[in-house]
Protein backbone atom coordinates (compact mmCIF):
# COMPACT_ATOMS: atom_id res chain seq x y z
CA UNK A 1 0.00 0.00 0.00
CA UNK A 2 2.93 2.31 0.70
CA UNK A 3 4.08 1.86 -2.94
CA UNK A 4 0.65 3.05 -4.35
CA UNK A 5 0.13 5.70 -2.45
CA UNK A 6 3.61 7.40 -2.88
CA UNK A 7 2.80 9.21 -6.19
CA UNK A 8 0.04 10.56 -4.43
CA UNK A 9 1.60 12.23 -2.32
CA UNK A 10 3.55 14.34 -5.02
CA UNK A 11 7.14 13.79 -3.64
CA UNK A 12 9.65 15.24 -6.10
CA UNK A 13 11.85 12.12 -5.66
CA UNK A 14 8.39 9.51 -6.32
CA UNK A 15 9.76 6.75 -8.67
CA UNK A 16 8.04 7.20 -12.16
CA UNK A 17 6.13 3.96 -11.63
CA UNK A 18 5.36 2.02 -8.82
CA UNK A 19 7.97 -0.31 -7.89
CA UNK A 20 6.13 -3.18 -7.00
CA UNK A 21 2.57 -4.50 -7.04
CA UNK A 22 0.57 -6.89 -4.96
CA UNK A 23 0.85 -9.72 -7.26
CA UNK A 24 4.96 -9.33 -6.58
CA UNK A 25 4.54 -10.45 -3.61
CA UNK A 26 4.76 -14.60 -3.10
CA UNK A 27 1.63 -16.04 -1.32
CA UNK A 28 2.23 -17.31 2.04
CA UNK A 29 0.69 -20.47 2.81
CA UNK A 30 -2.71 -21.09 5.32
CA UNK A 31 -2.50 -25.07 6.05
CA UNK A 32 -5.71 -26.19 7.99
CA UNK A 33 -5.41 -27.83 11.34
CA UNK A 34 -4.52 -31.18 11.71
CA UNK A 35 -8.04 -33.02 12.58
CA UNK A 36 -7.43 -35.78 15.11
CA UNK A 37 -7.92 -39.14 14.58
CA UNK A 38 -10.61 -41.35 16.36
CA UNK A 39 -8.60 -42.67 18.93
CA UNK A 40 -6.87 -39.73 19.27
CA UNK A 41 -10.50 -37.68 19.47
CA UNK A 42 -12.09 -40.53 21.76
CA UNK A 43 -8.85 -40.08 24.57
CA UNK A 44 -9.59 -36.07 24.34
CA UNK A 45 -13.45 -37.10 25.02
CA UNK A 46 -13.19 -39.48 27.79
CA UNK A 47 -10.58 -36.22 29.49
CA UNK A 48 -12.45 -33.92 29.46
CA UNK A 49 -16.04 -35.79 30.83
CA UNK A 50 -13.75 -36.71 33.51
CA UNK A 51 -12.36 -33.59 34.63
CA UNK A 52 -13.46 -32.22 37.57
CA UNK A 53 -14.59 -28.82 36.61
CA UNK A 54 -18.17 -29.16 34.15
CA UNK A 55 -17.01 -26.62 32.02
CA UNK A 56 -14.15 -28.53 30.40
CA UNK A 57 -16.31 -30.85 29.60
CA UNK A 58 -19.20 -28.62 27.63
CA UNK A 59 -16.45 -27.03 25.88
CA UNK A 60 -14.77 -30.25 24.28
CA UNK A 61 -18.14 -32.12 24.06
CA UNK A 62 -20.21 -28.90 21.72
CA UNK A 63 -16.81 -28.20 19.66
CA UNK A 64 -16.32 -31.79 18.99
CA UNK A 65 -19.89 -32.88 18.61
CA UNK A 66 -21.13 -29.70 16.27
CA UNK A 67 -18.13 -28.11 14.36
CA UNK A 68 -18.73 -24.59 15.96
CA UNK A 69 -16.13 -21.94 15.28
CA UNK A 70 -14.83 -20.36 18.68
CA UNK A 71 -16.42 -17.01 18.19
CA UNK A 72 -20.03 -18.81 17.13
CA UNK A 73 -19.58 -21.11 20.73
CA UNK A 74 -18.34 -18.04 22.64
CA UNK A 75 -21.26 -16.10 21.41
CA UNK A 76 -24.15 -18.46 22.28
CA UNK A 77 -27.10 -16.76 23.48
CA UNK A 78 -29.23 -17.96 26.39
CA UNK A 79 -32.23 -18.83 23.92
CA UNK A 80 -29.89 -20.85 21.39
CA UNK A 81 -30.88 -24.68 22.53
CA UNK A 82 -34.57 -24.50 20.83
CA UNK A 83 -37.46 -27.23 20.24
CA UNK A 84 -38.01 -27.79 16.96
CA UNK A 85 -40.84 -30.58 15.82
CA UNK A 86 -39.81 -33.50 17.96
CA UNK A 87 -35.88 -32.69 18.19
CA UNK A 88 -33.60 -30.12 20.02
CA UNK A 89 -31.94 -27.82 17.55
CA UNK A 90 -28.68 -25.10 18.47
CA UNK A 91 -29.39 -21.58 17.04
CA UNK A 92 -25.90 -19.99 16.15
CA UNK A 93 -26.36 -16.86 16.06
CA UNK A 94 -25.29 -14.06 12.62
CA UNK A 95 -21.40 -14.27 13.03
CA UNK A 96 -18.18 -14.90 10.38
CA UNK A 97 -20.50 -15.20 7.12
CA UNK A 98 -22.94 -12.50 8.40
CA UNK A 99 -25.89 -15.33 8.49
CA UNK A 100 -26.96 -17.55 11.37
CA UNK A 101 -28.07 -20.97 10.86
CA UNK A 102 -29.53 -23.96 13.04
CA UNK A 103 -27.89 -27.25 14.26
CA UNK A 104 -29.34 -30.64 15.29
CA UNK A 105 -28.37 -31.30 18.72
CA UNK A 106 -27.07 -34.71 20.22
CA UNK A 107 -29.66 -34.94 23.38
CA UNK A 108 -26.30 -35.75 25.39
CA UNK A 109 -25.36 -32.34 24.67
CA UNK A 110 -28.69 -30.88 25.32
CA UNK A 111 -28.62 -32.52 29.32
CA UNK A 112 -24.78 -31.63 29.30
CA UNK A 113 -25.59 -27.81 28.48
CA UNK A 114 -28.68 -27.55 30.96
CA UNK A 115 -26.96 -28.79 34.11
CA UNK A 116 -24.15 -27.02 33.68
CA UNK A 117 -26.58 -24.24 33.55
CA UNK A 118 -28.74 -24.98 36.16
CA UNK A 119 -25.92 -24.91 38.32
CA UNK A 120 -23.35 -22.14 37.28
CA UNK A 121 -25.44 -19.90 35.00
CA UNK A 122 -27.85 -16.71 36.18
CA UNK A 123 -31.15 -16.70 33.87
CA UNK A 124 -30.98 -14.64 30.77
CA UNK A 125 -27.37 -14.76 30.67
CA UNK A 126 -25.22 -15.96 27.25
CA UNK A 127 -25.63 -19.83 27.44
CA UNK A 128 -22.48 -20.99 28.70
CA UNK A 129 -20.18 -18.16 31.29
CA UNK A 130 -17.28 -19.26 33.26
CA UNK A 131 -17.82 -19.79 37.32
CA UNK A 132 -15.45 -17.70 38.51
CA UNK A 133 -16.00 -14.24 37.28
CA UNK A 134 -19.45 -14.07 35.33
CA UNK A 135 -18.03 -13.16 32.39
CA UNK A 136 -18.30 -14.71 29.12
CA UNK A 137 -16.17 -16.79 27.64
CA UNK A 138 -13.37 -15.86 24.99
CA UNK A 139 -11.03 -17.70 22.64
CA UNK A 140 -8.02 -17.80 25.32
CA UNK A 141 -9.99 -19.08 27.78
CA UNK A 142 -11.87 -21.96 25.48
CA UNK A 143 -7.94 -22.77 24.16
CA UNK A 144 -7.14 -23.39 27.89
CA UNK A 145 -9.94 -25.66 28.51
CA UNK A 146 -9.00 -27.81 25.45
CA UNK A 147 -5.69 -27.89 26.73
CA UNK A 148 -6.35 -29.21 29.80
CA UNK A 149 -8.09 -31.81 28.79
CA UNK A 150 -5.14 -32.45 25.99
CA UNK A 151 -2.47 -33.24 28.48
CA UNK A 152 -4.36 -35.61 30.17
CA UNK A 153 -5.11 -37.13 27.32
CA UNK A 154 -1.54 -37.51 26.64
CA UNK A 155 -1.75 -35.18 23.12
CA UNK A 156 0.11 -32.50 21.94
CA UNK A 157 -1.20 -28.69 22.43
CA UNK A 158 -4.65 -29.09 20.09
CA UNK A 159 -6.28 -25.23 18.37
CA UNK A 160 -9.84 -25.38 18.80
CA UNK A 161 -10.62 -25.49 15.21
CA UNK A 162 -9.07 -28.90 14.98
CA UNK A 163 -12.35 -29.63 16.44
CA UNK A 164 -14.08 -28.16 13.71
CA UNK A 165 -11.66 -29.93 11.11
CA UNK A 166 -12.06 -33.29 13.17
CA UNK A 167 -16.00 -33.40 13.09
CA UNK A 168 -16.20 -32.54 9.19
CA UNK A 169 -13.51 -35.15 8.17
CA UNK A 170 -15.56 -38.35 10.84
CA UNK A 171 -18.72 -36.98 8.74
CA UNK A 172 -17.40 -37.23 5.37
CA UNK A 173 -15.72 -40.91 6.62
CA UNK A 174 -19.06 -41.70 7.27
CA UNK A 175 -21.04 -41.18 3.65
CA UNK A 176 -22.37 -37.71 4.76
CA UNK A 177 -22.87 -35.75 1.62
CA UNK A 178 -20.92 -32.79 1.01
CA UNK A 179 -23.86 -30.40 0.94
CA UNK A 180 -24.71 -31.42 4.64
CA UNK A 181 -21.54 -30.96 5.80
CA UNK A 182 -21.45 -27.32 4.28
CA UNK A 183 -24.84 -26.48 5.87
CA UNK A 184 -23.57 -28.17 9.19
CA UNK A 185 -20.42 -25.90 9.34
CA UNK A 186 -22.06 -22.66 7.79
CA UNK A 187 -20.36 -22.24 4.26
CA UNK A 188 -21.61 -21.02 1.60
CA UNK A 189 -19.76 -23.16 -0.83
CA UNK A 190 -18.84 -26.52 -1.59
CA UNK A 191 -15.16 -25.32 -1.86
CA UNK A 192 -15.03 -23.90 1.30
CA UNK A 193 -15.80 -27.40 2.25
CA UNK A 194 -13.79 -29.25 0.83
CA UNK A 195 -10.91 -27.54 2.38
CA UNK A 196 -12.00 -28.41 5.43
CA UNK A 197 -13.30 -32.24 5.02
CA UNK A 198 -10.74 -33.46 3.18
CA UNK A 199 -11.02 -37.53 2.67
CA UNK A 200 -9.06 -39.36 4.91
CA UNK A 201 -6.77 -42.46 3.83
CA UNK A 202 -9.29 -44.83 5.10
CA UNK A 203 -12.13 -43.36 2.42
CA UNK A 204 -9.19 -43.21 -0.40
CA UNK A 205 -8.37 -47.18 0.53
CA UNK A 206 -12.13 -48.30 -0.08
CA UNK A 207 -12.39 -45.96 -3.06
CA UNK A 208 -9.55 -47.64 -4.82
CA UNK A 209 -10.14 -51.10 -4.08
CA UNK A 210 -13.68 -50.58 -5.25
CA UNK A 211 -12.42 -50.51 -8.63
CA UNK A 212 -9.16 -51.71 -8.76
CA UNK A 213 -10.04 -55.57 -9.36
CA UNK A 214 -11.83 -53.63 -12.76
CA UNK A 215 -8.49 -51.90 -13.41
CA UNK A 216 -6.60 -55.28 -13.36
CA UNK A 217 -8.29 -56.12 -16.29
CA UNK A 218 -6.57 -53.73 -18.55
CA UNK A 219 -3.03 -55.38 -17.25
CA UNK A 220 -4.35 -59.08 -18.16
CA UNK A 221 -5.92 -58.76 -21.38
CA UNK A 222 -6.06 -56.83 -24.35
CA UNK A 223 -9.96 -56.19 -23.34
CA UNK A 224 -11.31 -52.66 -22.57
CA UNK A 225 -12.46 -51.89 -19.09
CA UNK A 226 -15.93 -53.02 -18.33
CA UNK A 227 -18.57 -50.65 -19.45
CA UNK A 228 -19.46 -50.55 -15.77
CA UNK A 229 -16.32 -48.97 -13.93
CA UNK A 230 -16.89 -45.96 -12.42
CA UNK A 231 -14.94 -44.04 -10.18
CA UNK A 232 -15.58 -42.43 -7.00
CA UNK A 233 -17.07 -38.91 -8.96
CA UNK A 234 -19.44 -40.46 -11.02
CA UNK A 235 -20.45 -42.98 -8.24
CA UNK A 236 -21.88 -39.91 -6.29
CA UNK A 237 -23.38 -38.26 -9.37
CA UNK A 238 -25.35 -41.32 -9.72
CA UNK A 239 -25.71 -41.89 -5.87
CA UNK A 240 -27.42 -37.90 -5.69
CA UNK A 241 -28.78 -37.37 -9.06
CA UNK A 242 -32.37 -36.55 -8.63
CA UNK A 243 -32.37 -36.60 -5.33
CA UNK A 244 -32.58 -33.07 -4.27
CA UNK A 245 -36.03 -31.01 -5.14
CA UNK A 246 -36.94 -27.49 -3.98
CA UNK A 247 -38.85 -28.79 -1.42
CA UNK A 248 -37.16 -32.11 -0.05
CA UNK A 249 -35.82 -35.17 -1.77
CA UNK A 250 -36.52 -37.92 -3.44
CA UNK A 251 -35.30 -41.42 -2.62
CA UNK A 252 -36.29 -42.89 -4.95
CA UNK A 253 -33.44 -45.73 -5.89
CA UNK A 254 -31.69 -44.93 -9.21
CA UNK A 255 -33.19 -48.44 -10.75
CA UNK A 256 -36.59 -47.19 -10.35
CA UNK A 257 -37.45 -44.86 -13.33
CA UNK A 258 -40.40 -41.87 -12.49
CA UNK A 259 -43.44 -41.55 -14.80
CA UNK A 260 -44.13 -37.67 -13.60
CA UNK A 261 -42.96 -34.53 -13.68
CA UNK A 262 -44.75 -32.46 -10.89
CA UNK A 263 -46.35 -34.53 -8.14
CA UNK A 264 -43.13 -35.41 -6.23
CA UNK A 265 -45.06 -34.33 -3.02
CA UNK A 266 -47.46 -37.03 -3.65
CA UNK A 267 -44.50 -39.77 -4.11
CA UNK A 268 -44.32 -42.37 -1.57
CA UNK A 269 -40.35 -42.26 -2.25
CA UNK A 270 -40.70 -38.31 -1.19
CA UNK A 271 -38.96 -36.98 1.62
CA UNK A 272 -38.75 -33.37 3.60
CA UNK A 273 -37.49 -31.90 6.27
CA UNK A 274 -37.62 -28.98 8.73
CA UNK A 275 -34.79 -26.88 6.33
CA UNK A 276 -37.42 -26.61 3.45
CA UNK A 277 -40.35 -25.39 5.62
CA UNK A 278 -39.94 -21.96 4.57
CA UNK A 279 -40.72 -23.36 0.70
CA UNK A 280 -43.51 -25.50 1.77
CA UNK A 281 -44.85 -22.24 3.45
CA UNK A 282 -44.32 -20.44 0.53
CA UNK A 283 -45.93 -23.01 -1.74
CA UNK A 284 -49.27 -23.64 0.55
CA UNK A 285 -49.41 -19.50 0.56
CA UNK A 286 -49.63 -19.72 -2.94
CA UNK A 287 -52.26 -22.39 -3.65
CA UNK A 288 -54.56 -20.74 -0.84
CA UNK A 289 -54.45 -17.31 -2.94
CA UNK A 290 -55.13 -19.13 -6.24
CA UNK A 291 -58.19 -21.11 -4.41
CA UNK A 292 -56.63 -24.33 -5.35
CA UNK A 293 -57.63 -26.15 -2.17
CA UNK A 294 -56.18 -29.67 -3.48
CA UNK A 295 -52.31 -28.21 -3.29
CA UNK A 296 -53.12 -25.82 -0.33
CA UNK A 297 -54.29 -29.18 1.46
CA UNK A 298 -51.22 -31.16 0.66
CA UNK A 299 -48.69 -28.63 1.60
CA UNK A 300 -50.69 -28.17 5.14
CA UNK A 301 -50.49 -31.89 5.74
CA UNK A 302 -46.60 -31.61 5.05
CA UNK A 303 -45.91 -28.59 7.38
CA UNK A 304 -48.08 -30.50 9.93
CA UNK A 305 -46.09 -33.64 9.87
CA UNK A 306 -42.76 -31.44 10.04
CA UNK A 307 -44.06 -29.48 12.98
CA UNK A 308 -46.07 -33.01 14.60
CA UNK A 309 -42.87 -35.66 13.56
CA UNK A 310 -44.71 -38.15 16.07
CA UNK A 311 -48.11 -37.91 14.48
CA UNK A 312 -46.59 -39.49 11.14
């Protein structure tokens, strides 16, 4: 910035050009934390439930059970565990991305946060305050409690967003789809998440052998490689294609072909959840003002089985 601004300064001795640019520069690097490893995760777990003081505990457990970022978990509100249909939900509230967004919570977490409550926290205060001085909690002080439970864990000093890193990389182990993930961590694109999730060697193992016995072929005859082979890409284009619909999804299996075009609602393979309620509104709004009581009435049995889960 001090080279672009020079000329405008009108120094008699300002170079005739400016001397160097931004792009002269060479990028630094911005590696992601290392995410741990189950066992590695598990030892942190089991440390901090058994430390003494509850707090440790709530931290570890809600950074390593929802992928928060420190200033989102430092900046719970006193309202943010909510009841949504039959399930407890975590409302994070506007923060990095300037947009809040809502979490499933694991009903472990949801009795963890309310006795440490109950017993440390005045009413109407942010969710989660340290005991000894009321105030709320901060990135130092979260760091310390991860700490703590690190060494007895026997680890090396862990960053809180390993936590972060950690849960995203078990999910996408596990055959959660990329979307989710991204909606889970608060992105706004896929390529933010894939920096963060990337596939462990475990997922890269069982991608390869899936097809290597295929790839053989090529080595032990002059054959082509079976019209079937596909690799791990096109295995989840097929595995999602069709699948997502403004409203819900379909799961409908990939074998089955689908003789219409605009009655997915009425499709015993459809599928919605509390996400798409806004569009369900939206849709049942609609079909009231245009009198057409046949679409209002389906779209009011689908918001009532989203907000009545049990009555299904």
């Amino acid at each position: 910035m001090f080279f672009v601004r020079i000329d405008e300064w009108g120094w008699a001795e300002a170079p005739a050009r400016v001397p160097m640019f931004p792009g002269d520069l060479p990028r630094q690097d911005h590696p992601l934390p290392k995410a741990l490893d189950d066992a590695a995760a598990a030892k942190l777990l089991r440390a901090a439930q058994a430390d003494k003081r509850l707090l440790v505990a709530v931290t570890v457990e809600v950074l390593l059970r929802t992928g928060l970022r420190v200033s989102e978990y430092t900046g719970l509100r006193s309202d943010a565990v909510v009841q949504i249909g039959a399930g407890p939900w975590l409302h994070v509230p506007v923060g990095k991305l300037r947009d809040d967004r809502y979490l499933p919570l694991h009903p472990q977490l949801v009795t963890l946060i309310d006795d440490y409550r109950n017993r440390f926290v005045p009413p109407d205060h942010p969710l989660l305050l340290p005991r000894e001085n009321g105030r709320p909690l901060d990135r130092h002080t979260v760091t310390r409690f991860l700490n703590k439970a690190a060494v007895t864990a026997g680890l090396p000093h862990l960053h809180p967003h390993q936590l972060r890193h950690t849960l995203a990389t078990q999910a996408i182990n596990r055959g959660m789809s990329l979307e989710a993930i991204a909606a889970m961590l608060g992105h706004r694109s896929l390529d933010m998440t894939l920096r963060y999730a990337k596939i462990a060697n475990r997922t890269l193992a069982d991608e390869y052998f899936a097809v290597t016995d295929k790839v053989d072929a090529l080595y032990g005859q002059p054959a082509e490689l079976p019209a079937d082979t596909i690799g791990p890409k096109m295995a989840r284009l097929r595995r999602e294609h069709h699948r997502l619909l403004g409203n819900g999804y379909c799961t409908r299996p990939p074998q089955l072909d689908c003789a219409f075009e605009s009655i997915c609602e009425t499709c015993t393979f459809f599928q919605t959840g509390i996400d798409f309620r806004p569009t369900l509104q939206a849709q049942h709004d609609d079909a009231a003002t245009k009198q057409q009581t046949h679409r209002a009435d389906l779209f009011s049995n689908l918001l009532h089985r989203l907000d009545h889960p049990e009555a299904s």
